[in-house]
Protein backbone atom coordinates (compact mmCIF):
# COMPACT_ATOMS: atom_id res chain seq x y z
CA UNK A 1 -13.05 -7.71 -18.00
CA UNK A 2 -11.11 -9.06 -20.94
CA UNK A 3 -8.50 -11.61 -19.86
CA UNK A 4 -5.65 -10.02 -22.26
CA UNK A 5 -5.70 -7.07 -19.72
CA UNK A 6 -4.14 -9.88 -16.87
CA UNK A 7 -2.64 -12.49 -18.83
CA UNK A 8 -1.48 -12.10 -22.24
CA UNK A 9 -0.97 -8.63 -22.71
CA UNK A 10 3.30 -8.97 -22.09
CA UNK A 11 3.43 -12.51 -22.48
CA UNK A 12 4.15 -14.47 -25.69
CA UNK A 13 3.56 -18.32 -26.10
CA UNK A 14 5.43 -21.27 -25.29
CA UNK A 15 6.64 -21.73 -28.80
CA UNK A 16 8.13 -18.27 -29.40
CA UNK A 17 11.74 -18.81 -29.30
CA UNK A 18 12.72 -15.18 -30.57
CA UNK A 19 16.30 -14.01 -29.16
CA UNK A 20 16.03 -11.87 -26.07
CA UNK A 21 18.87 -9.67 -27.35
CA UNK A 22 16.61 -8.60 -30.27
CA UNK A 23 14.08 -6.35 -29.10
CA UNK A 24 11.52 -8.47 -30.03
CA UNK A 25 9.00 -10.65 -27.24
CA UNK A 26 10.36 -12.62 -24.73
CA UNK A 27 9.92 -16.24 -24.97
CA UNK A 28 7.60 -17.99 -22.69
CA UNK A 29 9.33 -18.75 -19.70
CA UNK A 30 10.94 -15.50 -18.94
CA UNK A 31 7.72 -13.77 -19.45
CA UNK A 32 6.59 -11.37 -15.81
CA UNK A 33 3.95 -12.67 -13.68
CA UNK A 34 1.14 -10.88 -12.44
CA UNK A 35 1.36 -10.30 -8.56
CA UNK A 36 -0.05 -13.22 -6.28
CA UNK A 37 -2.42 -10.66 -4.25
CA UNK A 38 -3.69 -9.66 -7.93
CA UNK A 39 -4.27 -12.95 -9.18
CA UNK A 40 -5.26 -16.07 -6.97
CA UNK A 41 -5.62 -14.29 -3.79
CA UNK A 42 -7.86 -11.46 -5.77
CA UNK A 43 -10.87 -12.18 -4.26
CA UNK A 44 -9.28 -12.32 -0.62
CA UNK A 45 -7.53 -9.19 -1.22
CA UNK A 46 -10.50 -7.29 -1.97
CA UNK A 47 -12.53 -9.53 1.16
CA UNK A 48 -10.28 -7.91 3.47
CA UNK A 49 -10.69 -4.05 2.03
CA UNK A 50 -7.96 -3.73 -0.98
CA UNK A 51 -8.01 -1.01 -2.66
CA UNK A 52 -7.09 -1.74 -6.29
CA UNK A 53 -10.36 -2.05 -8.33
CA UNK A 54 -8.24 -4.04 -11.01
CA UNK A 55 -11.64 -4.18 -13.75
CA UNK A 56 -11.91 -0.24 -13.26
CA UNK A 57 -7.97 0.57 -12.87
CA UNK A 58 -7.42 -0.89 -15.81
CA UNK A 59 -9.18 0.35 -18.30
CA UNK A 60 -7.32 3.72 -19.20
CA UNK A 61 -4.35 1.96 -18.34
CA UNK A 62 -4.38 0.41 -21.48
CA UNK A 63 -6.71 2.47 -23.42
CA UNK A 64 -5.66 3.02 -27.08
CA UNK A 65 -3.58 0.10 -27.22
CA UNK A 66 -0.91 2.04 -25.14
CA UNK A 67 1.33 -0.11 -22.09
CA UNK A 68 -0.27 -3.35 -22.84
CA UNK A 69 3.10 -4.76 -22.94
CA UNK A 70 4.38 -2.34 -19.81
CA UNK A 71 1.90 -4.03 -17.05
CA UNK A 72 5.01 -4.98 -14.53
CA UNK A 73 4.48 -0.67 -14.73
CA UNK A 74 0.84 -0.94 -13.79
CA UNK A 75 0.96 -2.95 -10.73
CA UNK A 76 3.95 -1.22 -9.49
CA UNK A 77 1.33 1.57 -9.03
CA UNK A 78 -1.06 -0.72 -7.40
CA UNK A 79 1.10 -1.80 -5.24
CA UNK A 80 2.81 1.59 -4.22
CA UNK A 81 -1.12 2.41 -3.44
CA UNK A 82 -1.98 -0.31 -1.52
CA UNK A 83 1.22 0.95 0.75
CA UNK A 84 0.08 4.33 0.71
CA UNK A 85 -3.59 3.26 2.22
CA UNK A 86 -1.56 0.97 4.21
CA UNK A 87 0.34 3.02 6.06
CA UNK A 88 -2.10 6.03 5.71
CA UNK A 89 -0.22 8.27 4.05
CA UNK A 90 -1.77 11.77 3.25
CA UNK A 91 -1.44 13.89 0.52
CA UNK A 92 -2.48 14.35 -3.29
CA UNK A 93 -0.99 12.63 -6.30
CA UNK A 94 0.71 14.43 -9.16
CA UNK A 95 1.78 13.70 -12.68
CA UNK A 96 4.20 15.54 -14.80
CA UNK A 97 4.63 15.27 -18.22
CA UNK A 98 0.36 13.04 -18.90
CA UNK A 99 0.87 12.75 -22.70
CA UNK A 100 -2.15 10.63 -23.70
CA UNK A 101 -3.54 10.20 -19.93
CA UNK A 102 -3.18 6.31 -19.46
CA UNK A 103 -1.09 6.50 -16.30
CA UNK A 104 -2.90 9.50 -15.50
CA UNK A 105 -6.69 7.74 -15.62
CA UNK A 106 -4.51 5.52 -12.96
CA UNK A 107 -3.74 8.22 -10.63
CA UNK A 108 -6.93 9.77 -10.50
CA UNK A 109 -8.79 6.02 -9.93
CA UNK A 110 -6.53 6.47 -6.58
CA UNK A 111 -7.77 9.91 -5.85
CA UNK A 112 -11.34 8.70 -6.21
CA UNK A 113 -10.73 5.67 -4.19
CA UNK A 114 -8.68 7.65 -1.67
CA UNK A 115 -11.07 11.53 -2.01
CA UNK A 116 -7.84 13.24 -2.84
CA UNK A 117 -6.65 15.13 -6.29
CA UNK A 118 -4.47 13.88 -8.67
CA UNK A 119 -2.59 17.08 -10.34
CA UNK A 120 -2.32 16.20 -13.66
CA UNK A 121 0.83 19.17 -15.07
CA UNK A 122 0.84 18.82 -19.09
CA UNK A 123 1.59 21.36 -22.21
CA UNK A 124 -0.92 18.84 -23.99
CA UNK A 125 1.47 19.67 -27.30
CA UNK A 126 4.55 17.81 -26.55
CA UNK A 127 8.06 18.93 -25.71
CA UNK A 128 8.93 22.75 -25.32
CA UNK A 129 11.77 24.05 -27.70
CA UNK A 130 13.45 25.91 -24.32
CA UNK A 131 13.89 21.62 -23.04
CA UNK A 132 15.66 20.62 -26.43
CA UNK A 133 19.33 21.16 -25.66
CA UNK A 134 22.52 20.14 -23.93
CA UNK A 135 22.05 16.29 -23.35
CA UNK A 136 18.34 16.34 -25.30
CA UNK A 137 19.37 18.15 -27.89
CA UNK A 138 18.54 15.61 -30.05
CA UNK A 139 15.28 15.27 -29.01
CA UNK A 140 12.15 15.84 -31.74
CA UNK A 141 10.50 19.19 -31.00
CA UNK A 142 7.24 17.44 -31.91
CA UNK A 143 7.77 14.15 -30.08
CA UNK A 144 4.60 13.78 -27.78
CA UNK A 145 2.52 16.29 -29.82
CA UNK A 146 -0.17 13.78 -30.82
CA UNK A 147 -2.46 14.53 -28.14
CA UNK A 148 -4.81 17.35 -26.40
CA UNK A 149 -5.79 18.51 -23.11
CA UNK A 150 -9.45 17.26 -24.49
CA UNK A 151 -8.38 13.63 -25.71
CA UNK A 152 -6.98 13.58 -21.62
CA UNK A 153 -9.91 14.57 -19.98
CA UNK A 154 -12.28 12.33 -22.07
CA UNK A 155 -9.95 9.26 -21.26
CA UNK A 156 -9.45 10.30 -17.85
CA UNK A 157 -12.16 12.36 -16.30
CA UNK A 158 -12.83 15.43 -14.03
CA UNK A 159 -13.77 13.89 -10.54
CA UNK A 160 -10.88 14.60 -8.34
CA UNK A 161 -8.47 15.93 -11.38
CA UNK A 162 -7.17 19.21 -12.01
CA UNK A 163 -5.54 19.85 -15.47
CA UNK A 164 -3.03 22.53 -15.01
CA UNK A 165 -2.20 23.06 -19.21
CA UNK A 166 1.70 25.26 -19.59
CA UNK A 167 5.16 25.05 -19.63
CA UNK A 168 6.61 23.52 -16.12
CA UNK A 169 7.91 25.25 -13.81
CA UNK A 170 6.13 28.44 -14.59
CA UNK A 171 2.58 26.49 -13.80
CA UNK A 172 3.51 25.72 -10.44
CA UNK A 173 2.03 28.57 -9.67
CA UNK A 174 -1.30 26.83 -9.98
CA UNK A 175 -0.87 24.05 -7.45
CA UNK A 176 -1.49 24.76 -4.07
CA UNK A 177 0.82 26.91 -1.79
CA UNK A 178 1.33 24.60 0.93
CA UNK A 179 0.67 21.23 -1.17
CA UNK A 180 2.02 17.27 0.42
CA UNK A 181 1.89 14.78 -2.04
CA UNK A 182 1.44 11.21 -1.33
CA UNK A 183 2.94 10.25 -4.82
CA UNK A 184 4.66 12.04 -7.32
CA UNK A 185 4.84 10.82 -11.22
CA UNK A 186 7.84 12.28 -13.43
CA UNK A 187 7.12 11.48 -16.97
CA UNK A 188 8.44 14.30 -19.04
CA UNK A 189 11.66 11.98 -20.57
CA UNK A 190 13.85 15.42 -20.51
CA UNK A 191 16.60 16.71 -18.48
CA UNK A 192 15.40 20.19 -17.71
CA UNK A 193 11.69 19.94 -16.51
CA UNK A 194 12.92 16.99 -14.61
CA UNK A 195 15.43 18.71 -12.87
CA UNK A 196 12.69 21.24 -12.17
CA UNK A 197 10.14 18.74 -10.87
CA UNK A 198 12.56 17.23 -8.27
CA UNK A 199 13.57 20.42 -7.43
CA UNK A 200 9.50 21.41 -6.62
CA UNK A 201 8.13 18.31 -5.35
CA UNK A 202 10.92 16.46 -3.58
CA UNK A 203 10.75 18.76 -0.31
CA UNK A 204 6.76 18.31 -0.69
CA UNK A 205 6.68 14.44 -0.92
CA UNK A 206 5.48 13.79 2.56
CA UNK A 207 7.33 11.04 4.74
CA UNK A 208 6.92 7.59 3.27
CA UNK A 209 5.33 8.89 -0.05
CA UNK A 210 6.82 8.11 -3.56
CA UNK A 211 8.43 9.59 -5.94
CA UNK A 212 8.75 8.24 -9.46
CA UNK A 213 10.45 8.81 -12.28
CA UNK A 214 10.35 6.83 -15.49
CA UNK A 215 12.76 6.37 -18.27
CA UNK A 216 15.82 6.74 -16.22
CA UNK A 217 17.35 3.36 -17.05
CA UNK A 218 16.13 3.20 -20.55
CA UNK A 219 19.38 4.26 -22.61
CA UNK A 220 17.07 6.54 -24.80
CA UNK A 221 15.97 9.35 -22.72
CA UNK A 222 19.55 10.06 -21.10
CA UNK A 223 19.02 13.73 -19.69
CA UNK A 224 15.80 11.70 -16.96
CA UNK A 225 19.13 9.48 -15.52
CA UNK A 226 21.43 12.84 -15.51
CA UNK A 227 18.94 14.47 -13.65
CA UNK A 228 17.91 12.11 -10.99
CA UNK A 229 21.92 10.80 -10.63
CA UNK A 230 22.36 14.71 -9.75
CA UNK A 231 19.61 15.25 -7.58
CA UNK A 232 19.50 12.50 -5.68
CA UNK A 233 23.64 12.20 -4.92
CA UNK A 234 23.16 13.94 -1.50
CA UNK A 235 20.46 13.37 -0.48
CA UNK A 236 19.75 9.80 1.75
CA UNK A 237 16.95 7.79 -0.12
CA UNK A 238 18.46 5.88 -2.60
CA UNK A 239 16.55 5.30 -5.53
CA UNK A 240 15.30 2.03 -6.37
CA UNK A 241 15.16 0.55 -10.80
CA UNK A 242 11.95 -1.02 -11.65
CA UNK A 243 11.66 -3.61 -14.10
CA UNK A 244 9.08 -1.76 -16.28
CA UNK A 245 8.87 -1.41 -20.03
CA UNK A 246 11.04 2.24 -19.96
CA UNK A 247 13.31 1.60 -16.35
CA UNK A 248 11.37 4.15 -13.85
CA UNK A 249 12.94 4.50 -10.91
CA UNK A 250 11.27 5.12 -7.15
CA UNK A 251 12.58 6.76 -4.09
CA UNK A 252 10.35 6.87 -0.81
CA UNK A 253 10.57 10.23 1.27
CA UNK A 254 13.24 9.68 4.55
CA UNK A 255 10.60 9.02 7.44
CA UNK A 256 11.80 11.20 10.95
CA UNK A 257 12.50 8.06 13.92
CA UNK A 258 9.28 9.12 15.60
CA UNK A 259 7.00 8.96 12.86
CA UNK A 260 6.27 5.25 13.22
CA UNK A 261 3.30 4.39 10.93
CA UNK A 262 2.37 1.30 12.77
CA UNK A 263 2.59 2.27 16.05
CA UNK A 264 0.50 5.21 14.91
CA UNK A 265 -2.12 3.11 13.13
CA UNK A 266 -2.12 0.72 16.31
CA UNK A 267 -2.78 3.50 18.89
CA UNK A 268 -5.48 4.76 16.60
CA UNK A 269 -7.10 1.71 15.96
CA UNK A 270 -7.72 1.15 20.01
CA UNK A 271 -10.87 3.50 20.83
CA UNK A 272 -14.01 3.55 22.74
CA UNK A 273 -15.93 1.84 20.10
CA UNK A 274 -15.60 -2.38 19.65
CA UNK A 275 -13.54 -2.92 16.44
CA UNK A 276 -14.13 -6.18 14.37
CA UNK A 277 -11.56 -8.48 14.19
CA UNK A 278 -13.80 -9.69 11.40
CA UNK A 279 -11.95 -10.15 7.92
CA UNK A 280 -8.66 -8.79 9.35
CA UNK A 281 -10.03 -5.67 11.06
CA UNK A 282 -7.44 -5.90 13.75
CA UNK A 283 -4.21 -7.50 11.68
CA UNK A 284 -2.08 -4.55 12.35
CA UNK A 285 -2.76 -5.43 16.28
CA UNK A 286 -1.75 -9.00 15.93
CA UNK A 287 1.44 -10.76 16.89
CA UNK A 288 2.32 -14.04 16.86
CA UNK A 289 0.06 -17.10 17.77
CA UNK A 290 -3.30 -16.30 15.34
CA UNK A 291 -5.02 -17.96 12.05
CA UNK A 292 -5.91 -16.31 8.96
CA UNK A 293 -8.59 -13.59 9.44
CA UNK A 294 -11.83 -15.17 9.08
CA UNK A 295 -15.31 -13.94 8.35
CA UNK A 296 -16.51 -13.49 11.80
CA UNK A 297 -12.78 -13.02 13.43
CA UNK A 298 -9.76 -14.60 14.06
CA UNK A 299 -8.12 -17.44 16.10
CA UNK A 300 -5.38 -18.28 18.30
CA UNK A 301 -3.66 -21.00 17.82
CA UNK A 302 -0.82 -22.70 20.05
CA UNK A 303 0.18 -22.11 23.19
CA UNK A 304 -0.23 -18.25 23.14
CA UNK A 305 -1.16 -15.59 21.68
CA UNK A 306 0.41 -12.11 20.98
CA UNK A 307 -1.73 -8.55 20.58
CA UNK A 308 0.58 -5.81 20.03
CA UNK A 309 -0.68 -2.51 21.07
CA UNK A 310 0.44 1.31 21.31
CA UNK A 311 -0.89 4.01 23.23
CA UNK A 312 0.34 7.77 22.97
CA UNK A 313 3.18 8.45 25.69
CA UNK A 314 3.06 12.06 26.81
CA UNK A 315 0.76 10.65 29.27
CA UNK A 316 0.12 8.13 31.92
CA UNK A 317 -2.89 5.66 31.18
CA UNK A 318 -5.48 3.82 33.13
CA UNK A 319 -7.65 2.17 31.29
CA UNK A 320 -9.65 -0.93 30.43
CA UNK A 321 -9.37 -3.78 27.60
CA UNK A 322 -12.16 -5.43 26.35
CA UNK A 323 -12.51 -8.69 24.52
CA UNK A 324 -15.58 -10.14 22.74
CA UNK A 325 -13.99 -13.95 22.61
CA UNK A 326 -14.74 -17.46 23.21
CA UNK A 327 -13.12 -20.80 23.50
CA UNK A 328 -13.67 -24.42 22.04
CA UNK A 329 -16.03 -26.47 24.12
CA UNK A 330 -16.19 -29.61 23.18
CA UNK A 331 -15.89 -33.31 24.06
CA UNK A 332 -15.07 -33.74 27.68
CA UNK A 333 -13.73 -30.00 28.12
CA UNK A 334 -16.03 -28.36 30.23
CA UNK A 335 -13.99 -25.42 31.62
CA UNK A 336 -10.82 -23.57 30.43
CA UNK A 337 -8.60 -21.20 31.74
CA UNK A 338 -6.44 -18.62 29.83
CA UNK A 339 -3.70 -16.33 31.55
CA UNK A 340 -2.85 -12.94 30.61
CA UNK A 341 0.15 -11.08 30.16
CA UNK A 342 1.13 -7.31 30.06
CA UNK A 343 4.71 -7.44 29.37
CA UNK A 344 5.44 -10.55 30.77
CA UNK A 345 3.46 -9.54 33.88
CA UNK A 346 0.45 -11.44 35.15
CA UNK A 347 -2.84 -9.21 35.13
CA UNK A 348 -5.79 -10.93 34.74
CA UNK A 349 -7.45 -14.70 34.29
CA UNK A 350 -10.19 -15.66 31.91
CA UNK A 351 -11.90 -18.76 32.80
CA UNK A 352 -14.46 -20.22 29.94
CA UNK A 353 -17.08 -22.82 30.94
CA UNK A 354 -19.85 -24.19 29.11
CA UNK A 355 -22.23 -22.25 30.53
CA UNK A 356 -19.85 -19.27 30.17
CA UNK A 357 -18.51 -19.54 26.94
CA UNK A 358 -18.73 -16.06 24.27
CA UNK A 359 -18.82 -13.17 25.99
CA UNK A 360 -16.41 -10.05 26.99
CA UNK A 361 -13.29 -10.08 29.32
CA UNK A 362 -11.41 -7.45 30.32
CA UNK A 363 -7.89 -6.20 31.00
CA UNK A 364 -6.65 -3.54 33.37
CA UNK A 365 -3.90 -1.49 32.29
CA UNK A 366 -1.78 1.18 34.05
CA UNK A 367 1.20 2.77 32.06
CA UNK A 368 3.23 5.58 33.13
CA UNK A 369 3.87 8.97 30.90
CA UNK A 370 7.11 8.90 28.82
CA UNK A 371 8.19 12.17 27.48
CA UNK A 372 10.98 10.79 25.44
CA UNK A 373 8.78 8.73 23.38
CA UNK A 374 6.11 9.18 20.96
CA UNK A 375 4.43 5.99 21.53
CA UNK A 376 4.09 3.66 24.48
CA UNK A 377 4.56 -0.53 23.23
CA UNK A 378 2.35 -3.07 25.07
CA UNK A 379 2.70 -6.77 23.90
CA UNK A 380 -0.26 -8.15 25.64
CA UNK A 381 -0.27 -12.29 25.63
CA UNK A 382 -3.06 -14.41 25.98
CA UNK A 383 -2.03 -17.77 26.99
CA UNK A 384 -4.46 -20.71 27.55
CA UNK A 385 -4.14 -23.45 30.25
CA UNK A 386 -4.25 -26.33 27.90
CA UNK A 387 -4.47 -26.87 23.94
CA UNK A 388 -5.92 -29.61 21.87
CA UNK A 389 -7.44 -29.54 18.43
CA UNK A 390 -11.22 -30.01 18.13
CA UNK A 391 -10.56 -33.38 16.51
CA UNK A 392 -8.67 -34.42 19.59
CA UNK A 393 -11.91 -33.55 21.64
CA UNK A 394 -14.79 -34.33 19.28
CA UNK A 395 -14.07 -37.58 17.15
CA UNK A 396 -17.33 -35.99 14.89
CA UNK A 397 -14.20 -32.86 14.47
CA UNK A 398 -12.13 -32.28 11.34
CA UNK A 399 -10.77 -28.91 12.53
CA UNK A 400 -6.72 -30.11 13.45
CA UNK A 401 -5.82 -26.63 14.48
CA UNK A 402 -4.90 -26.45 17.91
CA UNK A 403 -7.16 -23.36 18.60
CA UNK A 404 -7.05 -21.45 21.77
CA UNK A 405 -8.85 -18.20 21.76
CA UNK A 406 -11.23 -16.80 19.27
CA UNK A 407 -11.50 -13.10 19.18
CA UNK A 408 -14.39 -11.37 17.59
CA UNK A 409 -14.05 -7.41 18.83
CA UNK A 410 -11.96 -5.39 20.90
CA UNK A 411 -12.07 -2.08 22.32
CA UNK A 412 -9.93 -0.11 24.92
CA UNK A 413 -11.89 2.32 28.03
């Protein structure tokens, strides 16, 4: 990949002293960073199952020389997406108003990655005469016109893409009936077919997914702040400014009290099958008291441990916890014993020896129905009898953690 696509493409050198009041390049130290996840941490981001394919995202990003200087816009997207496989939110992607396709080959790299469509709503000639008027009136009828619906789809693609080519909102009669969108991309810079777009996709944004619109803040395009100042005044997400290139804004959908992602992903994640804790398989289960997630798991460390888990609560539960772990033996520790907690409430003791080091322990759980709530919360604590740091037992030892539990898989019976 070529390294103006992540460093230099909005930043100038140390030397540039142009005035930041002109227009012109910012000078060196006010330049944007790229994000740390996207940068240093790349290669652990992608170790533990991110999403953004930076090399491939990229490209049509910035193809034709377009946004190279608007990349705070590009990983606003990337990270918007990494929240949206996050949280596992459902639903396609749409863009309104593609011009050239550059954000557009971004939306449909997330509806590859994802097996979703990205909706890509275009007259592929550039404004409509029935927009230009009121606060636009002074808009170019032939601003935008210097593309086709061709030049898009060789930039961006047909795999998981529809083109829907007319005048919005008379095409949106070509998206599906019943449609949920996970994210929702306003780019049409005018006050009418932005109006209409909030109008259409705002009750379709499903909870948690985002909606934004760009040029709002930009003192150029004044009829995309009218609209979104009118259409969002009553409702209750605020919207959000981005520091991009043309001021977008984003609003996330209002999320009902019992649709609580993480207790959802948590109930879901505990099934009949083990589950790694290998490269942070089981983060979203993990309180307080671990490491870093580690090739082959993870490890407590201190004097306890905390696994947060959820269960659906319509209905009572008996069932069993099982835990592929194993403790530090080493030195003159020959035996260890760890304590477990249910809520504060004793249930079971694990005792580690030598001879009985790795292997699988188990919990036994009872919880009673709760028709009230949507998800039963069980903070489950593992706490061992003693902690020392392998150093402390093994002089041969660098490892100064003090390490209590290592957990390799978990499943629930």
């Amino acid at each position: 990949m070529e390294q103006r696509f992540f460093n230099a493409t909005y930043e100038v050198g140390m030397n540039d002293h142009r005035s930041m009041a002109s227009g012109e390049a910012l000078p060196w130290p006010y330049r944007a960073d790229r994000p740390q996840r996207y940068q240093g941490n790349y290669s652990t981001y992608r170790r533990l199952g991110g999403p953004v394919d930076l090399e491939n995202f990229v490209r049509g990003f910035v193809a034709g020389g377009i946004n190279h200087s608007d990349m705070a816009r590009f990983y606003f997207f990337c990270l918007a997406f990494d929240q949206i496989v996050k949280e596992d939110i459902k639903g396609d992607l749409v863009e309104l108003g593609v011009y050239r396709g550059n954000t557009a080959s971004l939306l449909a790299a997330i509806a590859r990655a994802r097996g979703t469509t990205a909706y890509l709503l275009d007259t592929f000639t550039g404004f409509n005469s029935k927009d230009i008027k009121g606060i636009d009136a002074a808009a170019r009828h032939q601003s935008f016109s210097d593309t086709s619906l061709e030049a898009v789809r060789t930039l961006v693609g047909d795999e998981n893409v529809k083109y829907i080519q007319g005048y919005f909102p008379d095409t949106a009669s070509q998206l599906p009936p019943h449609g949920d969108y996970c994210l929702v991309h306003i780019d049409c810079d005018l006050y009418l077919p932005i109006a209409s777009a909030l109008e259409y996709f705002y009750p379709r944004l499903v909870p948690g997914g985002y909606l934004i619109v760009h040029d709002y803040s930009s003192l150029h395009w004044n009829g995309a702040e009218k609209a979104v100042d009118e259409f969002f005044a009553d409702k209750p997400e605020p919207i959000i400014p981005l520091p991009d290139g043309a001021g977008s804004v984003a609003i996330r959908k209002f999320r009902p009290r019992n649709a609580n992602w993480l207790l959802q992903k948590r109930a879901a994640l505990l099934r009949a099958e083990w589950i790694s804790a290998a490269n942070g398989g089981i983060r979203d289960l993990l309180g307080s008291g671990w490491s870093g997630p580690e090739s082959w798991g993870v490890w407590g460390v201190g004097e306890k441990h905390e696994l947060l888990l959820s269960f659906p609560a319509q209905r009572s539960h008996d069932f069993e916890l099982q835990f592929d772990t194993h403790v530090v033996m080493a030195g003159g520790r020959n035996e260890l014993l760890v304590t477990v907690l249910a809520s504060e409430q004793e249930v079971a003791n694990w005792r580690f020896t030598r001879a009985l080091n790795r292997g699988v322990r188990t919990v036994r759980i009872h919880l009673e129905a709760k028709e009230q709530e949507a998800y039963h919360e069980l903070k489950l604590t593992l706490r061992p009898a003693s902690i020392e740091a392998p150093s402390e037992l093994d002089p041969m030892s660098v490892e100064r953690r003090p390490l209590g539990v290592a957990l390799h898989r978990i499943r629930v019976l």
